[in-house]
Protein backbone atom coordinates (compact mmCIF):
# COMPACT_ATOMS: atom_id res chain seq x y z
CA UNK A 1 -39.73 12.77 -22.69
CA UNK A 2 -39.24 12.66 -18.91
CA UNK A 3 -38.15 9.67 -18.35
CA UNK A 4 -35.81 10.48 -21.42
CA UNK A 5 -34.05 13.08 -19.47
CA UNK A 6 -34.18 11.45 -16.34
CA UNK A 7 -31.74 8.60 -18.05
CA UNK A 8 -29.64 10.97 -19.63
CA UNK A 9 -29.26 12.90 -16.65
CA UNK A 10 -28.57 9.47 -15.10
CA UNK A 11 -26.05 8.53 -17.35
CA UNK A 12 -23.96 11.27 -17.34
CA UNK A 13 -24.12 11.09 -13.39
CA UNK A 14 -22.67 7.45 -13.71
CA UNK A 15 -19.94 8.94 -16.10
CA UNK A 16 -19.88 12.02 -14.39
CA UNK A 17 -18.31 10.48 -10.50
CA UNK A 18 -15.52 8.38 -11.69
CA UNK A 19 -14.07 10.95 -14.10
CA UNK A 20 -13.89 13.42 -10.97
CA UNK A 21 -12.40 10.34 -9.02
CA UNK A 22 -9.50 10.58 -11.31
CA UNK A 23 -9.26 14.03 -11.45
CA UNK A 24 -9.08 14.80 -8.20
CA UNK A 25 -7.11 11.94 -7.00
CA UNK A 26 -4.51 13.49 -10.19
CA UNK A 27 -4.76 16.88 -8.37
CA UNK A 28 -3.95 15.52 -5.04
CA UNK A 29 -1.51 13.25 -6.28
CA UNK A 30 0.53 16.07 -7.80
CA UNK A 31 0.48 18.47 -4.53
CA UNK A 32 3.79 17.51 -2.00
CA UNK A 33 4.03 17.03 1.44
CA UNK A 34 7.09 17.03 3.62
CA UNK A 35 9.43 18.51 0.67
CA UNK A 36 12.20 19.47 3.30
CA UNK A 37 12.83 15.51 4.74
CA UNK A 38 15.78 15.26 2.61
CA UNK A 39 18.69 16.14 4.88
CA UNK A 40 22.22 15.14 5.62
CA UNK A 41 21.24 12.71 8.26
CA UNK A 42 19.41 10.86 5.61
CA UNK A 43 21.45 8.20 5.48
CA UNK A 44 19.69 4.93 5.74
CA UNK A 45 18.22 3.25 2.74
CA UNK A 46 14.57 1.35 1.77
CA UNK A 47 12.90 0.72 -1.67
CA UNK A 48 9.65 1.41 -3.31
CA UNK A 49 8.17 -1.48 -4.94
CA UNK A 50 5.25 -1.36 -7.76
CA UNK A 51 3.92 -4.55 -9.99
CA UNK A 52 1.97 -2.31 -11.43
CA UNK A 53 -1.22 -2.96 -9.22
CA UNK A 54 -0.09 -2.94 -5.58
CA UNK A 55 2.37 -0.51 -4.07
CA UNK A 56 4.97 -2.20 -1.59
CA UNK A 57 7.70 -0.70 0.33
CA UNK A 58 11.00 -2.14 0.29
CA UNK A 59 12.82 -2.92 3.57
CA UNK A 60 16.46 -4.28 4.60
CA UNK A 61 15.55 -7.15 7.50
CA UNK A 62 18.37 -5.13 9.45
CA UNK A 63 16.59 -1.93 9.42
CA UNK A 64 12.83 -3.81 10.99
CA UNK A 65 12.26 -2.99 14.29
CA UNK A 66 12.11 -6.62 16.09
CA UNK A 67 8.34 -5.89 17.13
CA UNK A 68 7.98 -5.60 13.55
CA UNK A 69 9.93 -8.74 12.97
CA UNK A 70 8.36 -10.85 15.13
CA UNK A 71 5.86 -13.24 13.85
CA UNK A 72 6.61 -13.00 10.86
CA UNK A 73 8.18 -16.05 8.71
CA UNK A 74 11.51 -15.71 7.54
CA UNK A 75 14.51 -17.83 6.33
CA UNK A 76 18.17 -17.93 6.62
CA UNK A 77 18.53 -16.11 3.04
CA UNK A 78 15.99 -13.60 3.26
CA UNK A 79 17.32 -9.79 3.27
CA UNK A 80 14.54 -7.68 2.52
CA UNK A 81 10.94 -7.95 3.31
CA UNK A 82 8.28 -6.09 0.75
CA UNK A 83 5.18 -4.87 3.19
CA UNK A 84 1.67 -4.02 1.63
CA UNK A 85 -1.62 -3.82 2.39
CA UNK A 86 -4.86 -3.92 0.61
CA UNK A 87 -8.64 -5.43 0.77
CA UNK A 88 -8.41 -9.13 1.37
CA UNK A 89 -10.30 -10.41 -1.99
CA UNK A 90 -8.34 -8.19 -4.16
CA UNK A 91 -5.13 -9.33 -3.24
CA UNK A 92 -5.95 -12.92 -3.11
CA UNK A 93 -8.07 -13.01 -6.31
CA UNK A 94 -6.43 -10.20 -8.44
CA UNK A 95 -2.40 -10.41 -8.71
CA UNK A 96 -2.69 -9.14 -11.78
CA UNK A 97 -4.63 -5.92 -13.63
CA UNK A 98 -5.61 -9.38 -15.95
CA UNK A 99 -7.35 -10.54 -13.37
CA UNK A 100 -9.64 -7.58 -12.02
CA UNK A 101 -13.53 -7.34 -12.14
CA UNK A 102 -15.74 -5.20 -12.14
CA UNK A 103 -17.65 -7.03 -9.07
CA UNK A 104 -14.54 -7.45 -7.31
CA UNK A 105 -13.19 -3.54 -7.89
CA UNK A 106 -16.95 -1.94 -6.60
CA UNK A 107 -17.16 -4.68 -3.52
CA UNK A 108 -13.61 -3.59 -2.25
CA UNK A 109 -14.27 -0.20 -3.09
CA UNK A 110 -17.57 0.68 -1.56
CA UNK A 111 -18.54 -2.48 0.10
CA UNK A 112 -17.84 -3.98 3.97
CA UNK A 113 -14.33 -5.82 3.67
CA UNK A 114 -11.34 -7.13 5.51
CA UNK A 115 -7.80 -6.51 5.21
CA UNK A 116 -4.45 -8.38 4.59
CA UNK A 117 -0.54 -7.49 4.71
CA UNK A 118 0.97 -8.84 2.01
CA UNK A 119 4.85 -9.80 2.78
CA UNK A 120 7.32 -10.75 0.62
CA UNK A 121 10.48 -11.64 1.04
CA UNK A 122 13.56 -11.20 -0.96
CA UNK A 123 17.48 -12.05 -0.51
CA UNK A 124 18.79 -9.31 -3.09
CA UNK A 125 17.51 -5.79 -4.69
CA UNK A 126 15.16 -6.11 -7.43
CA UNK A 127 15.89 -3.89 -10.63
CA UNK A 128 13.18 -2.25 -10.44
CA UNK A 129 12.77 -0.44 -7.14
CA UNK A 130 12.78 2.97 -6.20
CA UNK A 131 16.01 4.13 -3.49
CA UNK A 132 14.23 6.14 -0.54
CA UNK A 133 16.33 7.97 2.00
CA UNK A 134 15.70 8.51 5.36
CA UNK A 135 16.42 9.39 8.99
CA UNK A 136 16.92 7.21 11.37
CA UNK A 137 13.78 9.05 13.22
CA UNK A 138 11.58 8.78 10.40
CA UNK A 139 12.51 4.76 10.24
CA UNK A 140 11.42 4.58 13.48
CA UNK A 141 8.17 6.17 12.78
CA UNK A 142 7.84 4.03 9.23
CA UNK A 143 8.11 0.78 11.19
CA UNK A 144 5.66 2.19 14.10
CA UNK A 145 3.05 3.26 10.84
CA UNK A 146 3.70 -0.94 9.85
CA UNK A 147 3.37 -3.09 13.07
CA UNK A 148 0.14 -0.95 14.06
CA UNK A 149 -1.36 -1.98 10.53
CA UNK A 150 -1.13 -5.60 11.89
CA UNK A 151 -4.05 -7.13 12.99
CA UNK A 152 -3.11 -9.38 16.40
CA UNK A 153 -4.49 -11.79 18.18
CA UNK A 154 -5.33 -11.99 21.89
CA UNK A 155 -1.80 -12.64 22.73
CA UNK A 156 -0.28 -9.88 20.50
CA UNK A 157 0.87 -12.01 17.80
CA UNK A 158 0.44 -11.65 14.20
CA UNK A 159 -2.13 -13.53 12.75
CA UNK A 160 -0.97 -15.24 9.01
CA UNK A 161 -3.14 -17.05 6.58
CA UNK A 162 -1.85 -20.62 6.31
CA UNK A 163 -1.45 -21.14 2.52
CA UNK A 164 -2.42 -18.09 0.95
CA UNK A 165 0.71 -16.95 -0.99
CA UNK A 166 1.12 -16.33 -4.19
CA UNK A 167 4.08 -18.70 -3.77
CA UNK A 168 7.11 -19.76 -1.59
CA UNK A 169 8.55 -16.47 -0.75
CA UNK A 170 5.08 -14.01 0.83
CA UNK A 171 2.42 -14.74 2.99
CA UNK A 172 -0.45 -12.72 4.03
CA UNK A 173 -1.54 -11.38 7.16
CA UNK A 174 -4.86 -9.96 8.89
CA UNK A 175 -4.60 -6.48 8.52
CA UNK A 176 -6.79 -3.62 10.78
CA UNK A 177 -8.56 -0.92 8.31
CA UNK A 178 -10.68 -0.83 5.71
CA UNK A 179 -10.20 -0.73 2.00
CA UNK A 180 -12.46 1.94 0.17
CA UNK A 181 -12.14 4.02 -2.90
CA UNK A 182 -10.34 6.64 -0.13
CA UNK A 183 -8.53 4.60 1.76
CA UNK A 184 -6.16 2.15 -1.35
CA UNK A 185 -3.74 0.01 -0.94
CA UNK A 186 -1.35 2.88 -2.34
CA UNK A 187 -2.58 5.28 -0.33
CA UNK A 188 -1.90 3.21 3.19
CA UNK A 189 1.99 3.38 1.99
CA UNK A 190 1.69 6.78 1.06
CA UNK A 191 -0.05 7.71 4.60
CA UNK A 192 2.85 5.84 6.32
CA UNK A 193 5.20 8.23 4.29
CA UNK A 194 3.40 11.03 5.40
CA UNK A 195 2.82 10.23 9.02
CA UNK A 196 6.59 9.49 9.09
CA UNK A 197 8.02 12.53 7.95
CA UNK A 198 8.91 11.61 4.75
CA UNK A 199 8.14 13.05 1.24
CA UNK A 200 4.87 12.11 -0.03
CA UNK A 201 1.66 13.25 -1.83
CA UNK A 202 -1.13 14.87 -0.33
CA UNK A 203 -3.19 11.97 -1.12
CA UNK A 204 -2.95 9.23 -3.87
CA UNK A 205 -5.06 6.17 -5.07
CA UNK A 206 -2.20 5.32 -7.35
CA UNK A 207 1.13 3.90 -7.14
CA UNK A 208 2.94 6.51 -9.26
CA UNK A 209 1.67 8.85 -6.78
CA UNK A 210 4.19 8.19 -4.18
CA UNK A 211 6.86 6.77 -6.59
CA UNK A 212 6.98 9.73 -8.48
CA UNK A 213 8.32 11.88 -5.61
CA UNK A 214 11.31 9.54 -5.27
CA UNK A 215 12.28 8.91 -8.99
């Protein structure tokens, strides 16, 4: 009969923690921050980008600082660049909610892991993405929050992973941080929002977290 209630006590511990994961991360997601960074000197422009996994934000290659810029591939048609960052075997091995495990969701989430950013690059708007608006201060900071994610090399330069894209237009790059059940992919961009000045949750795991202040 012990060990009966032992389990059961068990069991609804195991059901118990994740269910007050999403609770509170629904609680904090819901709270704003920085509700007054809409102003009349708001007048440059970057995007929002979800696939429905990883949170990116959007921006115009005019408005990158060029420390941001540099080393990073680009061609003669490329206009935006989509930045995001996440636990290296999760992006590489999950594009797609299709393609998540449960091994790979608990190592990322608990375990010791390494970190990419994930650019991609664009040469028009995508339907899709969510209009931000923003000082020319808070840019400033935004970029700052970007480049510092960037893990560099002894010589200060970016450090990209030859052939890891999911195709002709991104590439991925070693990223400082660690990925944990706290610390999300969607929650870095949200942090950078934050940090910058600009409207933004209190704290989010999820990508309609952030998004959901701009829509």
């Amino acid at each position: 009969m012990k060990i009966l209630k032992f389990t059961l006590k068990l069991l609804l511990g195991i059901i118990a923690i994740p269910l007050l994961y999403v609770l509170v991360s629904l609680i904090l997601s819901i709270i704003p921050v920085n509700t007054d960074s809409q102003r009349d000197s708001d007048n440059e422009t970057i995007y929002l980008s979800s696939n429905g996994v990883h949170l990116d934000v959007v921006l115009p290659i005019e408005l990158m600082e060029d420390e941001l810029l540099e080393g990073l591939n680009r061609t003669p048609n490329d206009r935006y660049f989509s930045v995001g960052w996440g636990e290296e075997n999760f992006y590489i091995n999950m594009p797609e909610w299709s393609d998540l495990t449960f091994s790979t969701a608990f190592n990322a989430a608990f375990l010791d892991n390494t970190t990419l950013m994930h650019i991609t690059r664009y040469s028009s708007t995508g339907d899709n993405w969510i209009e931000v608006k923003l000082s020319k201060t808070e840019l400033s900071d935004l970029n700052q929050y970007i480049q510092n994610s960037f893990r560099l090399d002894d010589a200060g330069t970016k450090r990209i992973l030859p052939d890891e894209g999911y195709g002709s237009r991104d590439d991925f790059y070693k990223a400082v941080g660690r990925y944990s059940f706290h610390n999300t992919c969607n929650s870095w961009i949200n942090n950078g929002f934050r940090e910058s000045g600009l409207k933004a949750a209190l704290w989010t795991p999820f990508d309609f977290g952030l998004m959901g202040k701009y829509e």
